[in-house]
PDB file of N, CA and C in Angstrom:
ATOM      1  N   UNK A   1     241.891 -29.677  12.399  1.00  0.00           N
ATOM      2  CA  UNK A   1     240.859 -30.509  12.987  1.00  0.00           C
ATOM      3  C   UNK A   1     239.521 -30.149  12.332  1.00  0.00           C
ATOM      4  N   UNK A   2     238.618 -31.067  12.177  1.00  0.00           N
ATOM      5  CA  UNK A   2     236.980 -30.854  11.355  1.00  0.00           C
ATOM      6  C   UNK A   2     236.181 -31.059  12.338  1.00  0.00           C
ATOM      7  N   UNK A   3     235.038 -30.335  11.922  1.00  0.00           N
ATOM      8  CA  UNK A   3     233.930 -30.358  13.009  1.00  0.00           C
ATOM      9  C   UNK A   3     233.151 -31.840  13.863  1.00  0.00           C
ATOM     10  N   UNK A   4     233.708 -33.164  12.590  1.00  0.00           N
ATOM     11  CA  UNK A   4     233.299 -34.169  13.376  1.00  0.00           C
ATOM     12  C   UNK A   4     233.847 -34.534  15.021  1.00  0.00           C
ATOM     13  N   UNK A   5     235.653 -34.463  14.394  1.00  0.00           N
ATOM     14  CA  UNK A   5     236.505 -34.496  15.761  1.00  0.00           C
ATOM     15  C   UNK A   5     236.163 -33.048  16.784  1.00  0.00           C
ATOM     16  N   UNK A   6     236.051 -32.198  16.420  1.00  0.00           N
ATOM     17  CA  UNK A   6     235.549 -31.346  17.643  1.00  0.00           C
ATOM     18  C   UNK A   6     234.056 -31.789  18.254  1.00  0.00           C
ATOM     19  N   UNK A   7     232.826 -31.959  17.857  1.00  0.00           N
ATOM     20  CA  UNK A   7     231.678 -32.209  18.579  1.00  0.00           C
ATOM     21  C   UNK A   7     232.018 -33.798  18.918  1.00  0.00           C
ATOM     22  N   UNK A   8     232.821 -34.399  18.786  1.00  0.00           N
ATOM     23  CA  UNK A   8     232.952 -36.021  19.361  1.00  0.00           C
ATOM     24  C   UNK A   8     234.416 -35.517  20.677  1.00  0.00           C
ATOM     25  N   UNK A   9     235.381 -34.440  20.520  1.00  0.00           N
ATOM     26  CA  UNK A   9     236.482 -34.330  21.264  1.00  0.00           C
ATOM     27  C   UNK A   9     235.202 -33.382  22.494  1.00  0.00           C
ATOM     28  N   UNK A  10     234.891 -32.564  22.139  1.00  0.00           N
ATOM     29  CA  UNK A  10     233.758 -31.464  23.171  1.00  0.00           C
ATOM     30  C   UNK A  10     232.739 -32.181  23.596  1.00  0.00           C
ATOM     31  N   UNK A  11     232.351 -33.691  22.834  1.00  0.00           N
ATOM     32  CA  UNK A  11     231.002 -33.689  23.640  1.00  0.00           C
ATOM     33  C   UNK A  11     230.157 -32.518  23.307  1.00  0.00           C
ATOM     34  N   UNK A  12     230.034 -32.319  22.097  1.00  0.00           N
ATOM     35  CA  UNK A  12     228.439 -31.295  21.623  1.00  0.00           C
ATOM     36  C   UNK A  12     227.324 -32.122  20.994  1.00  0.00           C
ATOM     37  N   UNK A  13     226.527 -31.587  20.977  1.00  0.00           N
ATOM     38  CA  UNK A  13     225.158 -31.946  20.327  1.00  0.00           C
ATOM     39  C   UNK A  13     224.694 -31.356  19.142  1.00  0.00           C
ATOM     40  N   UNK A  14     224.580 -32.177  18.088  1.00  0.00           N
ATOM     41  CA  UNK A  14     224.454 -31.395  16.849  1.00  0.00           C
ATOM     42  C   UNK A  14     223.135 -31.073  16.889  1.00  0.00           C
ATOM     43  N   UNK A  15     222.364 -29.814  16.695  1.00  0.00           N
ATOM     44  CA  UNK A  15     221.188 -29.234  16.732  1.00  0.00           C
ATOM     45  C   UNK A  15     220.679 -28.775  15.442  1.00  0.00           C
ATOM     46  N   UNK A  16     221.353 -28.627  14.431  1.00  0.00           N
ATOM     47  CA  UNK A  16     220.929 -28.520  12.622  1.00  0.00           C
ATOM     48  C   UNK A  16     222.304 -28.492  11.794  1.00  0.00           C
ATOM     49  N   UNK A  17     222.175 -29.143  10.726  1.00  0.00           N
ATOM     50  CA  UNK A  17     223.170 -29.725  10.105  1.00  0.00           C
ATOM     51  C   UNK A  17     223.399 -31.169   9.680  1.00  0.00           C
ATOM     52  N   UNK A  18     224.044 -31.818   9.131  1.00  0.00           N
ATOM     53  CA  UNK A  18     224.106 -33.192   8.586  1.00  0.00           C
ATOM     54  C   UNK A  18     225.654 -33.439   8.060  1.00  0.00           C
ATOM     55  N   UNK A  19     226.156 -34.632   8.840  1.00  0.00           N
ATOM     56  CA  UNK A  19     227.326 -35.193   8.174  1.00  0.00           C
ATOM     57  C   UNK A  19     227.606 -34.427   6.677  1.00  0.00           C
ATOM     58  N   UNK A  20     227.116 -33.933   5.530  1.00  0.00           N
ATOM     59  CA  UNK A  20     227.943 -33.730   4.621  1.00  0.00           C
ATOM     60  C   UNK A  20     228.344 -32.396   4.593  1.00  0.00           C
ATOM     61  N   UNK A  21     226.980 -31.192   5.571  1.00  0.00           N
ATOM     62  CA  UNK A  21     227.575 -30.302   5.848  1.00  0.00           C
ATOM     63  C   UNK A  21     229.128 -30.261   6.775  1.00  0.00           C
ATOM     64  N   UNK A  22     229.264 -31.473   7.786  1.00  0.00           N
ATOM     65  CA  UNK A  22     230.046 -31.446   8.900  1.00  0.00           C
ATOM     66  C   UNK A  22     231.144 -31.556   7.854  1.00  0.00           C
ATOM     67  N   UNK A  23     230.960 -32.787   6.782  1.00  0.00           N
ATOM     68  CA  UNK A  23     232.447 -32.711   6.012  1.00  0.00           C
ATOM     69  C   UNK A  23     232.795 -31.682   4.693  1.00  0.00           C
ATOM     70  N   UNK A  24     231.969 -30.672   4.727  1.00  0.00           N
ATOM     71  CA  UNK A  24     231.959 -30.152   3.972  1.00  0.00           C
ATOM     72  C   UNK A  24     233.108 -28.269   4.285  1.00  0.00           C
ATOM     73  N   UNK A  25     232.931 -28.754   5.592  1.00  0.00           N
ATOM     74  CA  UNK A  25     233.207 -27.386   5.971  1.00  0.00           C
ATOM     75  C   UNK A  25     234.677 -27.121   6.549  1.00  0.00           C
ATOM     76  N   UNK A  26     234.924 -28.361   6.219  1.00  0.00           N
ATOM     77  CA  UNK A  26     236.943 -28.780   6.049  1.00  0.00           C
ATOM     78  C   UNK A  26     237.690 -28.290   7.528  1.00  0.00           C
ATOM     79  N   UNK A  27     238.755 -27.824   7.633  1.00  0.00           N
ATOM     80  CA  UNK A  27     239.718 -27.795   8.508  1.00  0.00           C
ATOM     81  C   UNK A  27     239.098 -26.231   9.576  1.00  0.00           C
ATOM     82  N   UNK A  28     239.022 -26.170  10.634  1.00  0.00           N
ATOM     83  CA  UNK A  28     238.168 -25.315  11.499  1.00  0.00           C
ATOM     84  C   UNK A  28     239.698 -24.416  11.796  1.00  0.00           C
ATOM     85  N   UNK A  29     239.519 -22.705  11.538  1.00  0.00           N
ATOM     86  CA  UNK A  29     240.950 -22.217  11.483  1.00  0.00           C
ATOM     87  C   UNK A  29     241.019 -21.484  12.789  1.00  0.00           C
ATOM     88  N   UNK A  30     239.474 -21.542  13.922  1.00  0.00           N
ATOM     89  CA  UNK A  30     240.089 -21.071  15.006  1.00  0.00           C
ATOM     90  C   UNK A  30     238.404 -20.652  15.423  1.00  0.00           C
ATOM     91  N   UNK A  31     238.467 -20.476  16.337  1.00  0.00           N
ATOM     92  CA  UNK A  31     236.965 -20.054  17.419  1.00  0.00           C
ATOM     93  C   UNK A  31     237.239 -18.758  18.212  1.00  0.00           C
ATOM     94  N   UNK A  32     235.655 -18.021  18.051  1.00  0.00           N
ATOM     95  CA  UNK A  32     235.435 -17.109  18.573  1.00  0.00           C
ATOM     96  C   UNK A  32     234.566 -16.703  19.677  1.00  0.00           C
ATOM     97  N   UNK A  33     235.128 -16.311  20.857  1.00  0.00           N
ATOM     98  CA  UNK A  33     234.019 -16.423  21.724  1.00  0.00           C
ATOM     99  C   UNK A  33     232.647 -15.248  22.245  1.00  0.00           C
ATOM    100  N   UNK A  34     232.120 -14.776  21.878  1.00  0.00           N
ATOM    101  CA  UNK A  34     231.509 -13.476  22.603  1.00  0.00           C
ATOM    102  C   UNK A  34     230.201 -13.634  22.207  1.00  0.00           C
ATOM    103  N   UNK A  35     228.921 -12.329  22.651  1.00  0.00           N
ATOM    104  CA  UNK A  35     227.652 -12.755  22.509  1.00  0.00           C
ATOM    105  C   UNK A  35     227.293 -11.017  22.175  1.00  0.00           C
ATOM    106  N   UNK A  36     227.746 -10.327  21.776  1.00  0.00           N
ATOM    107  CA  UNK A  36     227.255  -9.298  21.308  1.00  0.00           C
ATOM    108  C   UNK A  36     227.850  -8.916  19.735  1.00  0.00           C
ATOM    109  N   UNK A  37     226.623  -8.884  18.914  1.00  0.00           N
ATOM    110  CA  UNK A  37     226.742  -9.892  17.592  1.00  0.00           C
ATOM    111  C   UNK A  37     227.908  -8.691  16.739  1.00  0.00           C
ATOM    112  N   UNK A  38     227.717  -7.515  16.956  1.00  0.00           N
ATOM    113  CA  UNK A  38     228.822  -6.346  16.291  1.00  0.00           C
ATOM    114  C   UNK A  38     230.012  -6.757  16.640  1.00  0.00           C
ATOM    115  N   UNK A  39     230.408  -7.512  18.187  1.00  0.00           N
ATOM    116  CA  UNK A  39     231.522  -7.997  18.025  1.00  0.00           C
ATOM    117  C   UNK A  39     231.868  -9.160  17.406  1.00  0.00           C
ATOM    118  N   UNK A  40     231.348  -9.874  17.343  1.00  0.00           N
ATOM    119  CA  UNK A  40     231.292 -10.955  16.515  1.00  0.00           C
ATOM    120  C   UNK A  40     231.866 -10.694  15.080  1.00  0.00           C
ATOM    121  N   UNK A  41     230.855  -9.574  14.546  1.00  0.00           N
ATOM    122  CA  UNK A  41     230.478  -8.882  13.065  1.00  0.00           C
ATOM    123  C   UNK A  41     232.267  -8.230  12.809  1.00  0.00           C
ATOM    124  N   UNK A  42     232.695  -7.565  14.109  1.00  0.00           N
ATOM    125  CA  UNK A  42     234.175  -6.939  13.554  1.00  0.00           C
ATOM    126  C   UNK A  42     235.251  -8.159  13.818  1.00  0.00           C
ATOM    127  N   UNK A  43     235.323  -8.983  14.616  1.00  0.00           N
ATOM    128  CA  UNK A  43     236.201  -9.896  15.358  1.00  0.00           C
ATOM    129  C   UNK A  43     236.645 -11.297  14.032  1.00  0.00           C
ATOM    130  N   UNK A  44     235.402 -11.977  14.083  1.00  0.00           N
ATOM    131  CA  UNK A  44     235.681 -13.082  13.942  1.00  0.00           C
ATOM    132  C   UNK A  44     235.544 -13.901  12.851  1.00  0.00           C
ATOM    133  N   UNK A  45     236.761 -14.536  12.546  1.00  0.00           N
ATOM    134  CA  UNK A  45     237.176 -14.807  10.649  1.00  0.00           C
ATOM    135  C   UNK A  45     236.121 -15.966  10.661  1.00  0.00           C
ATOM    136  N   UNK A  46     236.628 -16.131   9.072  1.00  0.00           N
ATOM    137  CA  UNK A  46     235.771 -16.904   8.064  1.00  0.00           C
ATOM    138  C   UNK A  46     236.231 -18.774   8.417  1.00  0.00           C
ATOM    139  N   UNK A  47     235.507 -19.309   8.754  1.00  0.00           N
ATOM    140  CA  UNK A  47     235.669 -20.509   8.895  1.00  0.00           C
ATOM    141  C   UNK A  47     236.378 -21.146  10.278  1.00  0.00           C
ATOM    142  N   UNK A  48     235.765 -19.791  11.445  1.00  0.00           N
ATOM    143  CA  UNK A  48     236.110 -19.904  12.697  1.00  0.00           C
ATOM    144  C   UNK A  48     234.764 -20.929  13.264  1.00  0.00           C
ATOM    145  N   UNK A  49     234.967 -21.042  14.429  1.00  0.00           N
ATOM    146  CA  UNK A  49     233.810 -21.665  15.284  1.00  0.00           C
ATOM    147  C   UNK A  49     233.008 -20.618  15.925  1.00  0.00           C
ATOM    148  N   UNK A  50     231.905 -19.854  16.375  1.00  0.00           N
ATOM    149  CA  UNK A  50     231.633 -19.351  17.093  1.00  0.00           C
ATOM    150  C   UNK A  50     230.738 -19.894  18.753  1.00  0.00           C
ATOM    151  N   UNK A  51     231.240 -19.658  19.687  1.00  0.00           N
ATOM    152  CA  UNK A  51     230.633 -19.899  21.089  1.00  0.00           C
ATOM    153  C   UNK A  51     230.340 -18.266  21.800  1.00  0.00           C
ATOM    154  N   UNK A  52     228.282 -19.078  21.799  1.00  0.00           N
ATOM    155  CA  UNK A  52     227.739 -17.617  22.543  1.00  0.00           C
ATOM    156  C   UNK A  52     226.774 -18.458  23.530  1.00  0.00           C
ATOM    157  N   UNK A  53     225.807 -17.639  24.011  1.00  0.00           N
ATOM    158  CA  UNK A  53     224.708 -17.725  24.644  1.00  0.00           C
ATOM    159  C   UNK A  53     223.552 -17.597  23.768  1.00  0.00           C
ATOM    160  N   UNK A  54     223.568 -16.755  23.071  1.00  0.00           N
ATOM    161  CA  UNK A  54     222.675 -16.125  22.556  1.00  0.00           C
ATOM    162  C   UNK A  54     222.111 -17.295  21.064  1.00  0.00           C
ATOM    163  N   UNK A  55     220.538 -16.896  20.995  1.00  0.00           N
ATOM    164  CA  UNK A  55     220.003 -18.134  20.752  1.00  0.00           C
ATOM    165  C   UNK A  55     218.737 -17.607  19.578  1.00  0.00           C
ATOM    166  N   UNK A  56     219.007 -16.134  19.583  1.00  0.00           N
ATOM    167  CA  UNK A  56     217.854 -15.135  18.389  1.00  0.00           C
ATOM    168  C   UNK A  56     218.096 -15.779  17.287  1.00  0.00           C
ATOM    169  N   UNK A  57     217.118 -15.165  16.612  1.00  0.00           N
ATOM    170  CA  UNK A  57     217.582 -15.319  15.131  1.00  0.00           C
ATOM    171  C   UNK A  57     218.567 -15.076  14.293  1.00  0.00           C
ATOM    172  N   UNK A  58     218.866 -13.848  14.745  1.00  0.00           N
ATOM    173  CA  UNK A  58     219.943 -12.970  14.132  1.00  0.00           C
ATOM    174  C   UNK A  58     221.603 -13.287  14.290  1.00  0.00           C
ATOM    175  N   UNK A  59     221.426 -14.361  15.079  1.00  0.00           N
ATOM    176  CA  UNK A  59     222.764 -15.755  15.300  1.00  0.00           C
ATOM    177  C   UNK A  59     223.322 -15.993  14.048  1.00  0.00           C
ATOM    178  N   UNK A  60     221.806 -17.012  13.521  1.00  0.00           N
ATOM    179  CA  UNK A  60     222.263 -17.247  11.960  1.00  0.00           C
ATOM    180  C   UNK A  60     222.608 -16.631  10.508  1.00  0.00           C
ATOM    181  N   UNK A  61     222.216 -14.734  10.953  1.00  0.00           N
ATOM    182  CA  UNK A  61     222.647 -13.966   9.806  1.00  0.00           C
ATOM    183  C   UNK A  61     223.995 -13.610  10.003  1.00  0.00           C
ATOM    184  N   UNK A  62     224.449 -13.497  11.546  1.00  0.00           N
ATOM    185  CA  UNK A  62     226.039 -13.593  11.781  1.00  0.00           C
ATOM    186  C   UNK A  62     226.957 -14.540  10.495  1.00  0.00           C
ATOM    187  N   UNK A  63     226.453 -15.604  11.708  1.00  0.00           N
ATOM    188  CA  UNK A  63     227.347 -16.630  11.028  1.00  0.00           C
ATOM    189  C   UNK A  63     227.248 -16.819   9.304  1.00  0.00           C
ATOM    190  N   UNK A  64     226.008 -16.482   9.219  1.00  0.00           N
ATOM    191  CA  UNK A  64     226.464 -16.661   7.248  1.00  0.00           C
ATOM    192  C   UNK A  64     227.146 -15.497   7.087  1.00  0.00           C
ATOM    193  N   UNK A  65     226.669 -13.926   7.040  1.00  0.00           N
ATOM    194  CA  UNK A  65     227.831 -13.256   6.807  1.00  0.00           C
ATOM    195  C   UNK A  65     229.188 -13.492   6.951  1.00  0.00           C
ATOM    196  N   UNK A  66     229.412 -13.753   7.993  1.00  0.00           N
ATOM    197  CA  UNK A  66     231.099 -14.308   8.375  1.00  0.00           C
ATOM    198  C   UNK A  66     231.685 -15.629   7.577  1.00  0.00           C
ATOM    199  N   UNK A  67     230.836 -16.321   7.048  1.00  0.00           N
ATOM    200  CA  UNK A  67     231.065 -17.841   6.856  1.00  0.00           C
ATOM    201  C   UNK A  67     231.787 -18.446   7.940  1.00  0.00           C
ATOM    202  N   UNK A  68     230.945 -18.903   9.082  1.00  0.00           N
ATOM    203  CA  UNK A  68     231.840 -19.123  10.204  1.00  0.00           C
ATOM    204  C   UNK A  68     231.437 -20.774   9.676  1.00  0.00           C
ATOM    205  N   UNK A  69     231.807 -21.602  10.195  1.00  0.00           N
ATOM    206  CA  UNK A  69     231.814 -23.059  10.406  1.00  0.00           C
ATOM    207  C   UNK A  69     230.573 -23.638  10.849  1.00  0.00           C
ATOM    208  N   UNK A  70     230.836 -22.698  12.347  1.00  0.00           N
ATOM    209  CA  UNK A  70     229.551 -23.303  13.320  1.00  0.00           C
ATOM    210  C   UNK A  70     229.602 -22.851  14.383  1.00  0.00           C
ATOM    211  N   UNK A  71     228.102 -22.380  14.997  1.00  0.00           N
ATOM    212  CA  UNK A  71     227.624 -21.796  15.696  1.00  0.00           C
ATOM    213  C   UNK A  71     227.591 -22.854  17.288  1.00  0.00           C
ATOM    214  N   UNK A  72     228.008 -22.847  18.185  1.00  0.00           N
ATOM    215  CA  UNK A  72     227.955 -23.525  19.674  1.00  0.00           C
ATOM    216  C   UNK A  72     227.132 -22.577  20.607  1.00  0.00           C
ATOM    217  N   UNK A  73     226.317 -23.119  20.849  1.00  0.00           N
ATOM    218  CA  UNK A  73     225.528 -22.891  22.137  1.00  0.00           C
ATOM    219  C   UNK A  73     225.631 -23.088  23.666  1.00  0.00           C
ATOM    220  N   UNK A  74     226.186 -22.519  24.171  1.00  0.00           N
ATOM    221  CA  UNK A  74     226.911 -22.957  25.561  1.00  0.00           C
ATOM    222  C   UNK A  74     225.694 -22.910  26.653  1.00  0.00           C
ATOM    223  N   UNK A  75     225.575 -23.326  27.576  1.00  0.00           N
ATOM    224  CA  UNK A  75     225.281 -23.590  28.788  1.00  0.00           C
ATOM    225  C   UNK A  75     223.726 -24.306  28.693  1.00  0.00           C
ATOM    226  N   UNK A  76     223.364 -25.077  27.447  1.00  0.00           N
ATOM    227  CA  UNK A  76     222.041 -25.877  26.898  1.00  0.00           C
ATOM    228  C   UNK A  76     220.662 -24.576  26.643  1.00  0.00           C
ATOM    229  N   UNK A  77     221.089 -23.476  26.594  1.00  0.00           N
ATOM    230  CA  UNK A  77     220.343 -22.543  26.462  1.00  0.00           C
ATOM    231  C   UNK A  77     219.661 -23.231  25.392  1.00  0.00           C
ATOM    232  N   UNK A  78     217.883 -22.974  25.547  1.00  0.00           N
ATOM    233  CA  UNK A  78     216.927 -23.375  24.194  1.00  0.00           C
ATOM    234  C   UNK A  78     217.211 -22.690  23.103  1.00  0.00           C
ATOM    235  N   UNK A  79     217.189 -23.058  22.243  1.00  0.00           N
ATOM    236  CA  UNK A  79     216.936 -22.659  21.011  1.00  0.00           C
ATOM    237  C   UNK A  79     215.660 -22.981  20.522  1.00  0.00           C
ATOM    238  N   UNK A  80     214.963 -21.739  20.159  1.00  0.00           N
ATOM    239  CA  UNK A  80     213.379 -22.027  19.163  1.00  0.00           C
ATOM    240  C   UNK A  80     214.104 -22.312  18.033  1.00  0.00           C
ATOM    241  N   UNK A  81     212.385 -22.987  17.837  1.00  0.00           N
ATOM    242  CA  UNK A  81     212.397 -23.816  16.174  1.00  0.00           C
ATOM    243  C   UNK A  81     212.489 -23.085  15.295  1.00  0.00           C
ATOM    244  N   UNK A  82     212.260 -21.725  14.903  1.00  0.00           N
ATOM    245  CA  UNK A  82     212.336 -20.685  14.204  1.00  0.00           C
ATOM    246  C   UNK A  82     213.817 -21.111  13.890  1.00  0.00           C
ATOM    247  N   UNK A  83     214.712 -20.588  15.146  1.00  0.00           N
ATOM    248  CA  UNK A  83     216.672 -20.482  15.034  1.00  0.00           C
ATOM    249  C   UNK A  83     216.969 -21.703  14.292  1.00  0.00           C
ATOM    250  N   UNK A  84     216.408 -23.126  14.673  1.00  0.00           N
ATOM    251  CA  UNK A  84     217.124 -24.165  13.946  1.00  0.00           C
ATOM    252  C   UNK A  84     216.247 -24.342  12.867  1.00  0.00           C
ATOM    253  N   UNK A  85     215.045 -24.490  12.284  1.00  0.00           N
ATOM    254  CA  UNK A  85     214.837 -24.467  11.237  1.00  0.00           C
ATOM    255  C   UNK A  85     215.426 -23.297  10.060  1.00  0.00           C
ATOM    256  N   UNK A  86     216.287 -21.924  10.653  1.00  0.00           N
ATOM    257  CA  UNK A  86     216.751 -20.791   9.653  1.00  0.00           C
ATOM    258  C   UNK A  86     218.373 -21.410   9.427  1.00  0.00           C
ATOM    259  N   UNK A  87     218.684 -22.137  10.425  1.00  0.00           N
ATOM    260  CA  UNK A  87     219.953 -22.855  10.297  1.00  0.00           C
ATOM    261  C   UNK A  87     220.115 -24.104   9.366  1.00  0.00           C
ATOM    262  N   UNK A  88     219.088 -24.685   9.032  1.00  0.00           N
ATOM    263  CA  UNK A  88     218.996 -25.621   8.012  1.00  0.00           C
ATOM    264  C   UNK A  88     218.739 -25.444   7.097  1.00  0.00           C
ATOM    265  N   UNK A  89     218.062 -23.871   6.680  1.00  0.00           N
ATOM    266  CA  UNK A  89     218.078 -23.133   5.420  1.00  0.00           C
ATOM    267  C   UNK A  89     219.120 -22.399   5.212  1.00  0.00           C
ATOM    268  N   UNK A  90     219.433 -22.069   5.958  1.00  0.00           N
ATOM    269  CA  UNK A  90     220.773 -21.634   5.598  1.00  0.00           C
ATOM    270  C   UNK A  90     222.222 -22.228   5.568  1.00  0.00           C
ATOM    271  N   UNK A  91     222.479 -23.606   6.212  1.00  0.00           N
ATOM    272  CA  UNK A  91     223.785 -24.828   6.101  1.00  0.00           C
ATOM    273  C   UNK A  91     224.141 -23.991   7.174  1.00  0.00           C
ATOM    274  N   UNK A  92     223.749 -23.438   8.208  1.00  0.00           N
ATOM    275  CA  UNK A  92     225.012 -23.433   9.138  1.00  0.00           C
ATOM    276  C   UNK A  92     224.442 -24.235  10.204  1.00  0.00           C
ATOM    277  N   UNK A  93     225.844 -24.426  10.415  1.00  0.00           N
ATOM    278  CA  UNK A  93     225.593 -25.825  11.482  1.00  0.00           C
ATOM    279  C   UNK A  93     225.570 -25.251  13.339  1.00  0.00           C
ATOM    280  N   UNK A  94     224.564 -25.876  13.758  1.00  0.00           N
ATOM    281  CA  UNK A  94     224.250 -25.470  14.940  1.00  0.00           C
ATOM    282  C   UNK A  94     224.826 -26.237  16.186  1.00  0.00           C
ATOM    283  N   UNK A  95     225.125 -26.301  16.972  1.00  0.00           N
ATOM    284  CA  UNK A  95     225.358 -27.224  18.144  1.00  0.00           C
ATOM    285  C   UNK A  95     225.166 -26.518  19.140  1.00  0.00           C
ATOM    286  N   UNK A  96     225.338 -27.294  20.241  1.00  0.00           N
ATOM    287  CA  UNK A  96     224.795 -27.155  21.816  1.00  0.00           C
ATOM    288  C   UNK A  96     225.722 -27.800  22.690  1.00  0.00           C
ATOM    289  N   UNK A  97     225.721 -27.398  23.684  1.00  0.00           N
ATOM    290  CA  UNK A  97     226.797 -27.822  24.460  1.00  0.00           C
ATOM    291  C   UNK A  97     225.972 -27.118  26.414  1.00  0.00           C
ATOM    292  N   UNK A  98     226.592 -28.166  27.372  1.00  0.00           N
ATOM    293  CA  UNK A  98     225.959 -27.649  28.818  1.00  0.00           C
ATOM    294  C   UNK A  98     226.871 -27.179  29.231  1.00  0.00           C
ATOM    295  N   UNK A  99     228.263 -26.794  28.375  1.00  0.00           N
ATOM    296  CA  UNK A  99     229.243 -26.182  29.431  1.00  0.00           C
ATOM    297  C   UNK A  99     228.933 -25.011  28.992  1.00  0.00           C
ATOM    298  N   UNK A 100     229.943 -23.495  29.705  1.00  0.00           N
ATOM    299  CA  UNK A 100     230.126 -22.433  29.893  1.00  0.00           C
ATOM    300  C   UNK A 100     230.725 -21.961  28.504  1.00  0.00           C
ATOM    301  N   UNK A 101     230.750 -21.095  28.133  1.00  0.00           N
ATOM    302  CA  UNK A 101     231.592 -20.417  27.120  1.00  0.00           C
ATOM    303  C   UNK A 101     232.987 -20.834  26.977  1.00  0.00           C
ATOM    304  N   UNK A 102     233.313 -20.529  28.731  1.00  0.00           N
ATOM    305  CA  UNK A 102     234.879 -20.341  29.666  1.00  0.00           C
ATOM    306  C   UNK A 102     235.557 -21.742  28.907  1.00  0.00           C
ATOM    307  N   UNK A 103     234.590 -22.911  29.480  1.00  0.00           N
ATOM    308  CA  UNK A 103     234.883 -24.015  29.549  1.00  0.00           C
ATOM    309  C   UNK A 103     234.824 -24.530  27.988  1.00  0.00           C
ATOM    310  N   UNK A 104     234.063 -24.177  27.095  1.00  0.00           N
ATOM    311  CA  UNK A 104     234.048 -24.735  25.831  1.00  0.00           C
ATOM    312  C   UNK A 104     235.480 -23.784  24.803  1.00  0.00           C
ATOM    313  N   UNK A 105     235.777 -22.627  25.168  1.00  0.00           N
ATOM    314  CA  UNK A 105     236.775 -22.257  24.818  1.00  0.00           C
ATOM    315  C   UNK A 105     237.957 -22.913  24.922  1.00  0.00           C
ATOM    316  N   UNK A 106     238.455 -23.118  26.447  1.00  0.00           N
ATOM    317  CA  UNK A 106     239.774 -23.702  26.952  1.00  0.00           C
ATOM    318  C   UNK A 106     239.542 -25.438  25.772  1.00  0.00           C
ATOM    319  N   UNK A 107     239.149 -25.716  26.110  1.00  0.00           N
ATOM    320  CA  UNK A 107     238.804 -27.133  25.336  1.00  0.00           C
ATOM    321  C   UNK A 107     239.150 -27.010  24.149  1.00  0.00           C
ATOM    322  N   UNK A 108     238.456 -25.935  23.368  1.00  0.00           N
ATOM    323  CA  UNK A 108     238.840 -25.909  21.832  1.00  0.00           C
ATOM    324  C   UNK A 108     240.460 -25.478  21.827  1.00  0.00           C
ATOM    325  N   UNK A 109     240.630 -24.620  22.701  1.00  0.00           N
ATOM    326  CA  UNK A 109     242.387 -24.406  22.896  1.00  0.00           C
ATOM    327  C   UNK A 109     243.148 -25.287  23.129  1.00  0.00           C
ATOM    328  N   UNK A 110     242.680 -26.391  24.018  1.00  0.00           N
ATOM    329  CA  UNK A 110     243.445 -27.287  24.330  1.00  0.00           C
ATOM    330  C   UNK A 110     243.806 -28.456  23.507  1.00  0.00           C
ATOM    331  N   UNK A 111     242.781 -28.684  22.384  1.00  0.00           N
ATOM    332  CA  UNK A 111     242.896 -29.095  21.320  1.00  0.00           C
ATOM    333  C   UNK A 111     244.027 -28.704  20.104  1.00  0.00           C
ATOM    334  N   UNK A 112     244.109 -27.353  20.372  1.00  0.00           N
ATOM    335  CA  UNK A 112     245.154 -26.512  19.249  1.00  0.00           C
ATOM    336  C   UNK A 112     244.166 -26.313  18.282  1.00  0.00           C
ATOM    337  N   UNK A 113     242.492 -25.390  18.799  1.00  0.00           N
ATOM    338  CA  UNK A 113     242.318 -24.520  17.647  1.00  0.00           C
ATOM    339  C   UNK A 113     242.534 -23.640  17.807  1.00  0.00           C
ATOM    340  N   UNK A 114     243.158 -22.302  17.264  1.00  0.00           N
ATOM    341  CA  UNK A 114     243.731 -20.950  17.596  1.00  0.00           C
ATOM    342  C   UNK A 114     244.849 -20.956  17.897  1.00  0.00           C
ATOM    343  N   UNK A 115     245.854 -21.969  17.794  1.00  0.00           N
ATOM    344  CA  UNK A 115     247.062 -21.843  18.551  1.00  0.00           C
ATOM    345  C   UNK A 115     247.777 -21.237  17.000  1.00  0.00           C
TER     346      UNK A 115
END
């Protein structure tokens, strides 16, 4: 599944990024959920999804280290302009979402990412 069909299957909000990044970033091999970024840093593969809370800067040095896909924002937590303008310098794609972590996980499972 690609990131178009997940933010149209989840109902997310794209917050930085653009259609060629979305098709650029091919088949999504599984999502990671947590908000303390070392776990993140040991846990979670390359071209996963990540779902946190957390909304720093230091979000977007995650996710490029990792080459994750894309970063989800659960429960509409703000994001400063700082976070999404470092996300458009850097291609990782941002989204937002008003559900829970809980709830944006089961969803991506229920889909069959991670299965």
């Amino acid at each position: 599944m690609n990131l178009t069909e997940i933010i149209n299957k989840c109902e997310l909000k794209l917050v930085s990024g653009n259609k060629a990044e979305l098709d650029s970033k091919g088949s999504i091999s599984g999502a990671y959920t947590g908000d303390l970024l070392s776990d993140v840093i040991a846990n979670a593969k390359k071209d996963n999804i990540w779902i946190t809370i957390q909304t720093h800067l230091n979000i977007i040095a995650v996710a490029t280290l990792k080459e994750l896909s894309a970063i989800i924002i659960a429960m509409n937590k703000s994001i400063p302009d700082e976070v999404k303008n470092k996300a458009e310098e850097e291609n990782v794609v941002l989204l937002s979402s008003d559900k829970t972590s809980y709830e944006i996980s089961g969803k991506l499972y229920e889909l069959g990412i991670g299965k």
